[in-house]
Protein backbone atom coordinates (compact mmCIF):
# COMPACT_ATOMS: atom_id res chain seq x y z
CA UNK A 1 88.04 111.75 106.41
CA UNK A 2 89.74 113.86 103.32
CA UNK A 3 89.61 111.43 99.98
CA UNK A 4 93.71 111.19 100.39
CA UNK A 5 93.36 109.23 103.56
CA UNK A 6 90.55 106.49 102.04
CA UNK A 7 92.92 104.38 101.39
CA UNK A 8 94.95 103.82 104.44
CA UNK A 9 91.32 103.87 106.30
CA UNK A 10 90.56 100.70 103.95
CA UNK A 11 94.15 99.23 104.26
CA UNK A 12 93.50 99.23 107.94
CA UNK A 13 90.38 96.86 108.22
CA UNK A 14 91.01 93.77 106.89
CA UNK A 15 88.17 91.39 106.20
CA UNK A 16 86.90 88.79 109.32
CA UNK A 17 88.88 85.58 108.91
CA UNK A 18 85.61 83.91 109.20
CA UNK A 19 85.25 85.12 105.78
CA UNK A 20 88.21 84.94 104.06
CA UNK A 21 88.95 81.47 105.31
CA UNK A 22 85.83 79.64 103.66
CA UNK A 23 86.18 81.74 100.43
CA UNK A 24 90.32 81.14 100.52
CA UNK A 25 89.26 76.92 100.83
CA UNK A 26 86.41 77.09 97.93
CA UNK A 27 88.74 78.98 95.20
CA UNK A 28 91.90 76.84 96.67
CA UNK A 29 89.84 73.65 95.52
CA UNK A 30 88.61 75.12 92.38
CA UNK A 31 92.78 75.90 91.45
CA UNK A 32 93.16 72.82 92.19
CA UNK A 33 90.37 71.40 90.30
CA UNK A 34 91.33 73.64 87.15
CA UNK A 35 95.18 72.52 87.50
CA UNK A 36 94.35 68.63 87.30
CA UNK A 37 92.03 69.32 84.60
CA UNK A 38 94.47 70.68 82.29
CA UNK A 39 96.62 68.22 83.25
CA UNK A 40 94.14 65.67 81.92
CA UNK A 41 93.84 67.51 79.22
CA UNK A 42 97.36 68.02 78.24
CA UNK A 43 99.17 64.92 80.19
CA UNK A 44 103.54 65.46 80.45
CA UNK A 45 103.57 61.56 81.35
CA UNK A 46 104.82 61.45 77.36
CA UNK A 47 106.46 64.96 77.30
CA UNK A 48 110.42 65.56 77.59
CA UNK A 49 110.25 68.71 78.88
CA UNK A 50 107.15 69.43 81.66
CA UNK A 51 105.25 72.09 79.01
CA UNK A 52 102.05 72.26 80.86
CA UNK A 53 103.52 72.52 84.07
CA UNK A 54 105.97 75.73 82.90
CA UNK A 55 102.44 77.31 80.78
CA UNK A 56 100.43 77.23 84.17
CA UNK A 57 102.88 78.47 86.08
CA UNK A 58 103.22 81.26 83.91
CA UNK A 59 99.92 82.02 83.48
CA UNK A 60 99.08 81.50 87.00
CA UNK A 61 102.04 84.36 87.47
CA UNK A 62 100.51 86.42 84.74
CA UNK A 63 96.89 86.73 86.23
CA UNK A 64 98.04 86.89 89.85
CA UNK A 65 100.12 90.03 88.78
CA UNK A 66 96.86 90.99 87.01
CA UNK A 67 95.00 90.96 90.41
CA UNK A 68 97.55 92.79 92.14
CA UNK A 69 98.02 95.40 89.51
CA UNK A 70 94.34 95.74 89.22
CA UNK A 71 93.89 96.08 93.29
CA UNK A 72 96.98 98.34 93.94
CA UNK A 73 95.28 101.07 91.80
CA UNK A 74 92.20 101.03 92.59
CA UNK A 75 91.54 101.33 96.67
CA UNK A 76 87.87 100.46 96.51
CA UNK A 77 89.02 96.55 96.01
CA UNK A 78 87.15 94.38 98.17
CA UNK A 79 89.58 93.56 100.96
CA UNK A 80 88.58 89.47 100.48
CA UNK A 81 89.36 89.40 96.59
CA UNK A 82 93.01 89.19 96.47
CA UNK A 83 93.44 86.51 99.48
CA UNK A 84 90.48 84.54 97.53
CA UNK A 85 92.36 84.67 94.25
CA UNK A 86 95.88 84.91 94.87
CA UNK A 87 96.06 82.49 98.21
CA UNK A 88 92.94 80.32 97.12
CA UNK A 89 92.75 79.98 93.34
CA UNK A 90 96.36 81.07 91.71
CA UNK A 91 98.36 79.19 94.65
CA UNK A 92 96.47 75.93 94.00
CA UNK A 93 96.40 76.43 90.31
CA UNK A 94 100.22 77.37 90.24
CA UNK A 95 102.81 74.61 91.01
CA UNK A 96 106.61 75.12 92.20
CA UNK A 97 106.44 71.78 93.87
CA UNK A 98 105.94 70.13 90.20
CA UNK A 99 108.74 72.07 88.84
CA UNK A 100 111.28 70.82 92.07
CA UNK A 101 109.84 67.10 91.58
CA UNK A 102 109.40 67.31 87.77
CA UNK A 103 113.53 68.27 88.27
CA UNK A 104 114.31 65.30 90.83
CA UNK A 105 114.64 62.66 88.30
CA UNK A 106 117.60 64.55 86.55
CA UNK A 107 120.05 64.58 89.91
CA UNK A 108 123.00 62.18 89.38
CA UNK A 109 123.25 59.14 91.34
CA UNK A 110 119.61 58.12 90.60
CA UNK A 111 118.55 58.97 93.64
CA UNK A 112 114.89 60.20 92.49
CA UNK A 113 114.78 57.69 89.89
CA UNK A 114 111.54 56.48 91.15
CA UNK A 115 110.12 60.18 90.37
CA UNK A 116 110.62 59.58 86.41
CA UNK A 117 107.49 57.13 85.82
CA UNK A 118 105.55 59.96 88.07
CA UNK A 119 106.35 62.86 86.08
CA UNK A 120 107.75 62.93 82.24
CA UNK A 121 110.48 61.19 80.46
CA UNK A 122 113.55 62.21 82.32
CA UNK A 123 115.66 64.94 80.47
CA UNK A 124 119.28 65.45 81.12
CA UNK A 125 120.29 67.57 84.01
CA UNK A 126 121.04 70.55 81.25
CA UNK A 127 117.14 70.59 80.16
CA UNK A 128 116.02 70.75 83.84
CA UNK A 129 118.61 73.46 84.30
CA UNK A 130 117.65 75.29 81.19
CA UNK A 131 113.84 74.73 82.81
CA UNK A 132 114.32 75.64 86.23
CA UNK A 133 116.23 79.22 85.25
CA UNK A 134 113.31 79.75 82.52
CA UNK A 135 110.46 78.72 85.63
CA UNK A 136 111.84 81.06 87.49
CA UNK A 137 112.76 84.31 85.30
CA UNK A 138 109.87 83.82 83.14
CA UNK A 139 107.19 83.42 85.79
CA UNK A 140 108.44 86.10 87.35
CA UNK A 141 108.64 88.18 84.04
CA UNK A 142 104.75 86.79 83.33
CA UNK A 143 104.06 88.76 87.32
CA UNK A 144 105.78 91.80 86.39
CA UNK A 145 103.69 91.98 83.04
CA UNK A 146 100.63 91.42 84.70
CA UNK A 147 101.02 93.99 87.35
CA UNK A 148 101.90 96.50 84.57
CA UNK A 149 99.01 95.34 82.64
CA UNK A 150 96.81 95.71 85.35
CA UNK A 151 97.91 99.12 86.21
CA UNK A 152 97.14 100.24 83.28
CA UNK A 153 93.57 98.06 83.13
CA UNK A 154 92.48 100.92 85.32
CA UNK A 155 94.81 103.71 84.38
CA UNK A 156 97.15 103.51 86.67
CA UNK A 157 101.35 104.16 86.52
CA UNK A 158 103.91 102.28 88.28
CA UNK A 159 105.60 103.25 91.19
């Protein structure tokens, strides 16, 4: 096999769900554990706008695009690292579903009222605009970055 084919050899044999399922679970509950442990740490229940939520979502976005920047460069990646990381520890880490119920609260009507004591002190609809537009662009800015970054980690270019 010439050296220019390598990589669609490796792209071809994924790893044994028997392996990545167990290592996918383990980093999964270790996101998790390090997402309610800065949430400890830095609690929004007296916040007006959800400031750890948006910082690890962007910095879950910022290493995940690390990880996939790193791996698309460089085809010797173990085939079980980026489902471990990305799947297991960034997607548990990372939170969109705070964002949507951290935004509840602000509909009209009060019909997520309940959601306020749950979350933050309720900003008007315009913050949770203003947050929702800077979740999304800026987390997917942080991936972007991250990718580029890790490109270039291993000398890579973009595509």
């Amino acid at each position: 096999m010439s050296e220019a084919e390598a990589p669609l050899a490796h792209a071809a044999s994924p790893p044994p769900l028997r392996l990545i399922i167990p290592l996918v679970a383990v980093a999964g509950a270790l996101g998790a554990l390090a997402r309610v442990g800065l949430g400890e740490l830095v609690p929004e229940q007296a916040m007006k706008f959800p400031w750890t939520t948006l910082a690890v979502n962007a910095s879950g976005s910022l290493v995940l695009g690390l990880v996939v920047g790193m791996a698309s460069v460089r085809p010797n990646t173990p085939r079980w690292l980026v489902p471990t990381l990305g799947t297991g520890f960034l997607s548990a880490y990372t939170t969109f579903s705070t964002v949507i119920i951290g935004v509840m609260p602000s509909f009209p009507g009060g019909a997520f009222d309940e959601l306020t004591g749950l979350t933050y002190l309720s900003p008007g609809a315009a913050e949770m605009a203003a947050y929702l537009v800077i979740s999304v662009l800026g987390c997917t800015a942080a991936a972007a970055a991250g990718v580029v970054m890790g490109r270039s980690i291993l000398g890579g270019t973009a595509e």
